[in-house]
C-alpha atoms as a PDB file:
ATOM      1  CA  UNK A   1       0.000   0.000   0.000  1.00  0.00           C
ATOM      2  CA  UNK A   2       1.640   3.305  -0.799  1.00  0.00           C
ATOM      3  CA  UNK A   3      -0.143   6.506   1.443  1.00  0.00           C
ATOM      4  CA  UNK A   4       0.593   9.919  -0.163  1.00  0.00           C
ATOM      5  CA  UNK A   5       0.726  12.981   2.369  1.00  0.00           C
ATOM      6  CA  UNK A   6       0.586  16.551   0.844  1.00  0.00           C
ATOM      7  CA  UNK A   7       3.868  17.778   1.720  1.00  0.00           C
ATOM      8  CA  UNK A   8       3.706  21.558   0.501  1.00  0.00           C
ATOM      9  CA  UNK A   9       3.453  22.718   4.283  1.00  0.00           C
ATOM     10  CA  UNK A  10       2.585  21.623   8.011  1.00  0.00           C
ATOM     11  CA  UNK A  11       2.753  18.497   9.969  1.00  0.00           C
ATOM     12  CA  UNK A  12       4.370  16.319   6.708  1.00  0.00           C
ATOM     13  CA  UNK A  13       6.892  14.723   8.678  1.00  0.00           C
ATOM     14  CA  UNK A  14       5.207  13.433  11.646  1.00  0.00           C
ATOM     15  CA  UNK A  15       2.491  11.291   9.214  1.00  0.00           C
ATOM     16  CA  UNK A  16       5.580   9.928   6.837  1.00  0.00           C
ATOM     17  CA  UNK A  17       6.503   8.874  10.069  1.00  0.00           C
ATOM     18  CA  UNK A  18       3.469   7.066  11.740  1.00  0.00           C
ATOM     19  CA  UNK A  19       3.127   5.569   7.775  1.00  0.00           C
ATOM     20  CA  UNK A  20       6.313   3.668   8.136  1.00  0.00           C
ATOM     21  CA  UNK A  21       6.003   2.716  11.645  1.00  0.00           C
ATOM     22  CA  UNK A  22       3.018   0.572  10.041  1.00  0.00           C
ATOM     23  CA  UNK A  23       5.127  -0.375   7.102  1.00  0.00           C
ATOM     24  CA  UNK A  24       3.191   1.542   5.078  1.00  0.00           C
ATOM     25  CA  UNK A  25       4.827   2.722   1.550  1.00  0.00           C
ATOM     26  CA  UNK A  26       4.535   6.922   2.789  1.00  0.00           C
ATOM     27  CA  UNK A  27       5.176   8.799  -0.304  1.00  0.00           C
ATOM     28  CA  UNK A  28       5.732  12.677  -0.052  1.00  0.00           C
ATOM     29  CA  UNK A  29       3.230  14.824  -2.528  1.00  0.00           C
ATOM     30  CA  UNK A  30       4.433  17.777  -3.989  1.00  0.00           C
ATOM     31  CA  UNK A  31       3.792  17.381  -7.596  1.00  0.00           C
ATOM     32  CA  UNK A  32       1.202  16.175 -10.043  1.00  0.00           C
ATOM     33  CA  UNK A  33       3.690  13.623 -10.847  1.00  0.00           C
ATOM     34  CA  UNK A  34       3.701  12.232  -7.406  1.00  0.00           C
ATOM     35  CA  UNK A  35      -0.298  12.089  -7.363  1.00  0.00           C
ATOM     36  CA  UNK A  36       0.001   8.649  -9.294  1.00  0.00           C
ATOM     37  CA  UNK A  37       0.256   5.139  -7.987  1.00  0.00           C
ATOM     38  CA  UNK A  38      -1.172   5.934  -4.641  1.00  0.00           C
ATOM     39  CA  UNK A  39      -3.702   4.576  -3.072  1.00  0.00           C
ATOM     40  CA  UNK A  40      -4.746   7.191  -0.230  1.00  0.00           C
ATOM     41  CA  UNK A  41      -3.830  10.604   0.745  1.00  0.00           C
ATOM     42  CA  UNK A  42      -3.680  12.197   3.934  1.00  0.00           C
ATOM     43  CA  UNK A  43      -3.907  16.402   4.134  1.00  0.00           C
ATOM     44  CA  UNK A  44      -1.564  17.067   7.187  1.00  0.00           C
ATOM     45  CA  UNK A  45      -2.431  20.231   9.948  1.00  0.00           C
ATOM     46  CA  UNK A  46      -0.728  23.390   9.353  1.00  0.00           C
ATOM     47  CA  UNK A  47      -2.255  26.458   8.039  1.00  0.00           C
ATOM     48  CA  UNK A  48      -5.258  26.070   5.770  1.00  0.00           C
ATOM     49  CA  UNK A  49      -4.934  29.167   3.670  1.00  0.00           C
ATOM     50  CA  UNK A  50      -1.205  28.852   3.073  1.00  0.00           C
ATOM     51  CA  UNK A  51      -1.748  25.015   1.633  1.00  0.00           C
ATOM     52  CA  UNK A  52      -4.844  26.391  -0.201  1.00  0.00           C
ATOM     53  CA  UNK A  53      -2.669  28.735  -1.683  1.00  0.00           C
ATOM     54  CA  UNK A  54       0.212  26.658  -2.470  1.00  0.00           C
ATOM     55  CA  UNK A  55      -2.306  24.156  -3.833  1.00  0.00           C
ATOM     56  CA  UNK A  56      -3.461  26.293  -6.428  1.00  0.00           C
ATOM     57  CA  UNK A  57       0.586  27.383  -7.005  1.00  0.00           C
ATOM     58  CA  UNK A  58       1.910  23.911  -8.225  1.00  0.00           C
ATOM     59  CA  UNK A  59      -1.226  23.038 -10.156  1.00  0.00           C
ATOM     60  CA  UNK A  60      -2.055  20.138  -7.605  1.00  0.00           C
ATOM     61  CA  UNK A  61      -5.620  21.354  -7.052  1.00  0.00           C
ATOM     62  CA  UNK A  62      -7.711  20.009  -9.871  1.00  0.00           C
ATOM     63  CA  UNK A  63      -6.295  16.953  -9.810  1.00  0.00           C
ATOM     64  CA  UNK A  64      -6.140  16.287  -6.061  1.00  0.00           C
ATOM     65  CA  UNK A  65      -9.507  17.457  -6.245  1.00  0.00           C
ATOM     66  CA  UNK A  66     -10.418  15.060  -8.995  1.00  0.00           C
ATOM     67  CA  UNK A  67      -9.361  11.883  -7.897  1.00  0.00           C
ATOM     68  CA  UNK A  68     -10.845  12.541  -3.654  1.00  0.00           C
ATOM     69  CA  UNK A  69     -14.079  12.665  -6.193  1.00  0.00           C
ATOM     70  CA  UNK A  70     -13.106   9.829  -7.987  1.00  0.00           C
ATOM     71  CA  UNK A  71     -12.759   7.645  -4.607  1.00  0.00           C
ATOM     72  CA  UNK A  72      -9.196   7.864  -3.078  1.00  0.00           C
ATOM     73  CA  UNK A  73      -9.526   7.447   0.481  1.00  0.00           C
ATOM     74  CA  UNK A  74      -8.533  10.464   2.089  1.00  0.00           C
ATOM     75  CA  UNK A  75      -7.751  11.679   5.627  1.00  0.00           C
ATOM     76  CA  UNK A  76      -7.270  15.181   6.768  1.00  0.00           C
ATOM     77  CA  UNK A  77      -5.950  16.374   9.752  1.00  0.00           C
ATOM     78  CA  UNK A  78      -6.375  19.441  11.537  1.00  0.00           C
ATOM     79  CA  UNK A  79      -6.078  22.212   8.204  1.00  0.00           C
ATOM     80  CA  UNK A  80      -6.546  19.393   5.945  1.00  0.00           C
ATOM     81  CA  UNK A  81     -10.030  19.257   7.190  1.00  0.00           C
ATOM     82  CA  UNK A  82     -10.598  22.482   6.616  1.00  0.00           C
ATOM     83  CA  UNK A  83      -9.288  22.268   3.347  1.00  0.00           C
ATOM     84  CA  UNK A  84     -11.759  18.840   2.178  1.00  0.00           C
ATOM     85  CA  UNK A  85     -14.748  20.652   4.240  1.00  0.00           C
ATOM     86  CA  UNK A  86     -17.261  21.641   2.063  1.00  0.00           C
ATOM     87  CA  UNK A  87     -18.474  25.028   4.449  1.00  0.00           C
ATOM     88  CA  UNK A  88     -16.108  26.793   6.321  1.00  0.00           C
ATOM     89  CA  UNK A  89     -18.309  28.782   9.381  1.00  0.00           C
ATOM     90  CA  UNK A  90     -16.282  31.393   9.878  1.00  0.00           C
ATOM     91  CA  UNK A  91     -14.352  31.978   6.888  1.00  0.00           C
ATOM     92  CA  UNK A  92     -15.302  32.999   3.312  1.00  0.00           C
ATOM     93  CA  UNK A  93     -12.667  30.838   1.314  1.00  0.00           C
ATOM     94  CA  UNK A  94     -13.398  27.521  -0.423  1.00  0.00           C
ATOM     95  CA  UNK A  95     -10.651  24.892  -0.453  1.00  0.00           C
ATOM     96  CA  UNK A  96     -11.456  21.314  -2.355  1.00  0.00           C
ATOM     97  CA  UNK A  97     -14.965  21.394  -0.840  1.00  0.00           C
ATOM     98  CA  UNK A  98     -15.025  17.279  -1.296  1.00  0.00           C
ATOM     99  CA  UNK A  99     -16.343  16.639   2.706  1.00  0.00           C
ATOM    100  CA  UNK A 100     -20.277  17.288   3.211  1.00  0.00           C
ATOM    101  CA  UNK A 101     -18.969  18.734   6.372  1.00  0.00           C
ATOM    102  CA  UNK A 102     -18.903  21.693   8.321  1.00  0.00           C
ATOM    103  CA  UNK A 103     -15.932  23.487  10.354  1.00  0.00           C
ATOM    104  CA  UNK A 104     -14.896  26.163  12.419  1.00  0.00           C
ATOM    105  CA  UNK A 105     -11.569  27.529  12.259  1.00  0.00           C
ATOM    106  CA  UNK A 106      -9.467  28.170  15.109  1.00  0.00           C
ATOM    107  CA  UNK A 107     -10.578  31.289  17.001  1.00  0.00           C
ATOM    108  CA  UNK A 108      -6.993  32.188  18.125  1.00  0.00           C
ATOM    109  CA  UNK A 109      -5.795  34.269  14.591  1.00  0.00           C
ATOM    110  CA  UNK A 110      -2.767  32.911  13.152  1.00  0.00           C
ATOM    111  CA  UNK A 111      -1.292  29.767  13.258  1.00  0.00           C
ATOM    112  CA  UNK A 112       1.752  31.397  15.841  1.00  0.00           C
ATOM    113  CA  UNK A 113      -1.069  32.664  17.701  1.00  0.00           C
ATOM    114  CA  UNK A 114      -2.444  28.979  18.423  1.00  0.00           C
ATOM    115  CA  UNK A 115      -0.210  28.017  20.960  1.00  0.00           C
ATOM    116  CA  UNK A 116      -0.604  29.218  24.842  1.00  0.00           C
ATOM    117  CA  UNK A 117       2.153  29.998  27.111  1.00  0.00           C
END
């Protein structure tokens, strides 16, 4: 089995990780190229907007997009939830839209402003 994990930005390393302490094939996804021969993804936390962005940047969107439709299992984490959710409460930005779910972003800001001292 060979589990892709969108590796533009955010928690990339600790899923490769977890994948090969199962013996799972973990492949890194950066590319369109990398997008074949896989057979699930996972969207890793980090910040939402920023992989949105860099989503559209390397052309990865429409295809990503495409085969979640198609049926490749898929698991997001944290912003990769917010980027398969399908309404975003309080935010006006659409991501893949591919989960008939709803979420709430964070209410702390920015991602730096998540953490408590």
């Amino acid at each position: 089995m060979r589990v892709g994990v969108l590796s533009l930005q955010g928690g990339v390393i600790e899923h490769i990780n977890h994948l090969k302490k199962l013996d799972i094939d973990a492949l890194e996804i950066k590319k369109i190229e990398d997008l074949k021969n896989i057979d699930g993804i996972i969207l890793p936390g980090g910040e939402s907007t920023t992989i949105g962005k860099l989503l559209r940047d390397t052309n990865l969107f429409l295809p990503l997009k495409s085969l979640i439709l198609s049926g490749l299992p898929t698991w997001g984490t944290c912003a990769g939830m917010i980027l398969l959710a399908k309404e975003i409460e309080n935010d006006t930005r659409k991501h893949l839209q591919v989960m008939d779910i709803k979420v709430k972003r964070n209410a702390f800001g920015s991602q730096i402003d998540s953490f408590k001292k």
